[in-house]
Protein backbone atom coordinates (compact mmCIF):
# COMPACT_ATOMS: atom_id res chain seq x y z
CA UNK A 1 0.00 0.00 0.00
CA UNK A 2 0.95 3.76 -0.83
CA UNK A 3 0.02 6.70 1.37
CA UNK A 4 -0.66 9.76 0.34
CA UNK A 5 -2.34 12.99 1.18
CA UNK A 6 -5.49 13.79 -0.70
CA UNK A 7 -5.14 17.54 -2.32
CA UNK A 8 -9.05 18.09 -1.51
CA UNK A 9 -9.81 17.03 1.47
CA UNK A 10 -5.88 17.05 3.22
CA UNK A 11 -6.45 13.28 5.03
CA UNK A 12 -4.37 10.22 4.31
CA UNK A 13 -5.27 7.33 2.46
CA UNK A 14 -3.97 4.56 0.63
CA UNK A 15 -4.13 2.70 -2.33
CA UNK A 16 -2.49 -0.41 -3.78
CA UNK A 17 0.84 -0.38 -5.41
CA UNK A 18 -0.68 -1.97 -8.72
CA UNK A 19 -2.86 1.19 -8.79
CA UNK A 20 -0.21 3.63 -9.30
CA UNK A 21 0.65 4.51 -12.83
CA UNK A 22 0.50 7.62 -14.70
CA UNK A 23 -2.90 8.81 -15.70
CA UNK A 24 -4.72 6.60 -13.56
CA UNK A 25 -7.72 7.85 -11.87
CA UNK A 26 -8.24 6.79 -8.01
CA UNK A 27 -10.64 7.72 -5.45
CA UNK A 28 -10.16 9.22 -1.82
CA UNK A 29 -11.72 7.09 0.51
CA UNK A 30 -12.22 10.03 2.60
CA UNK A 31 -13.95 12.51 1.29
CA UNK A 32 -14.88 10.69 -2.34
CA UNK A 33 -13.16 12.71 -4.65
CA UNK A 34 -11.70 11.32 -7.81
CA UNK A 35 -7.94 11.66 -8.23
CA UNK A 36 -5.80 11.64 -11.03
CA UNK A 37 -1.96 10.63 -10.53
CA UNK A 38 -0.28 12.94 -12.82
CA UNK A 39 3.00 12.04 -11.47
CA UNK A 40 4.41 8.36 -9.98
CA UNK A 41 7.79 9.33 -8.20
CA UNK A 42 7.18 10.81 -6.11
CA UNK A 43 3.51 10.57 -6.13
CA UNK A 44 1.44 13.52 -7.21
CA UNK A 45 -2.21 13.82 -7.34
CA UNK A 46 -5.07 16.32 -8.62
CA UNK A 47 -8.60 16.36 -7.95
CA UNK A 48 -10.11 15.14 -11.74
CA UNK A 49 -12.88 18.16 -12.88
CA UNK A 50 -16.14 15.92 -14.41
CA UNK A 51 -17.80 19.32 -15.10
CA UNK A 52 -18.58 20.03 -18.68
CA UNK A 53 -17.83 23.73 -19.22
């Protein structure tokens, strides 16, 4: 498992190892928002924007 701090909601969570590669799309357990990984080392997330504009 991989900690890391969610950029919405500022908790820690955790996801599996196999989960981590670029462009993947994960979801904080915390507060439910959807992440995107937009970096893998070291780890960097932002919040994925479903609104159509």
């Amino acid at each position: 498992m991989i900690e890391f701090k969610c950029p919405v909601c500022g908790q820690m969570t955790s996801i599996h190892e196999e989960s981590v590669s670029l462009g993947a799309e994960v979801l904080c357990r915390e507060c439910g928002a959807i992440l995107l990984i937009d970096k893998v080392e070291p780890l960097v997330l932002t919040e994925l924007d479903l609104t159509d504009d």
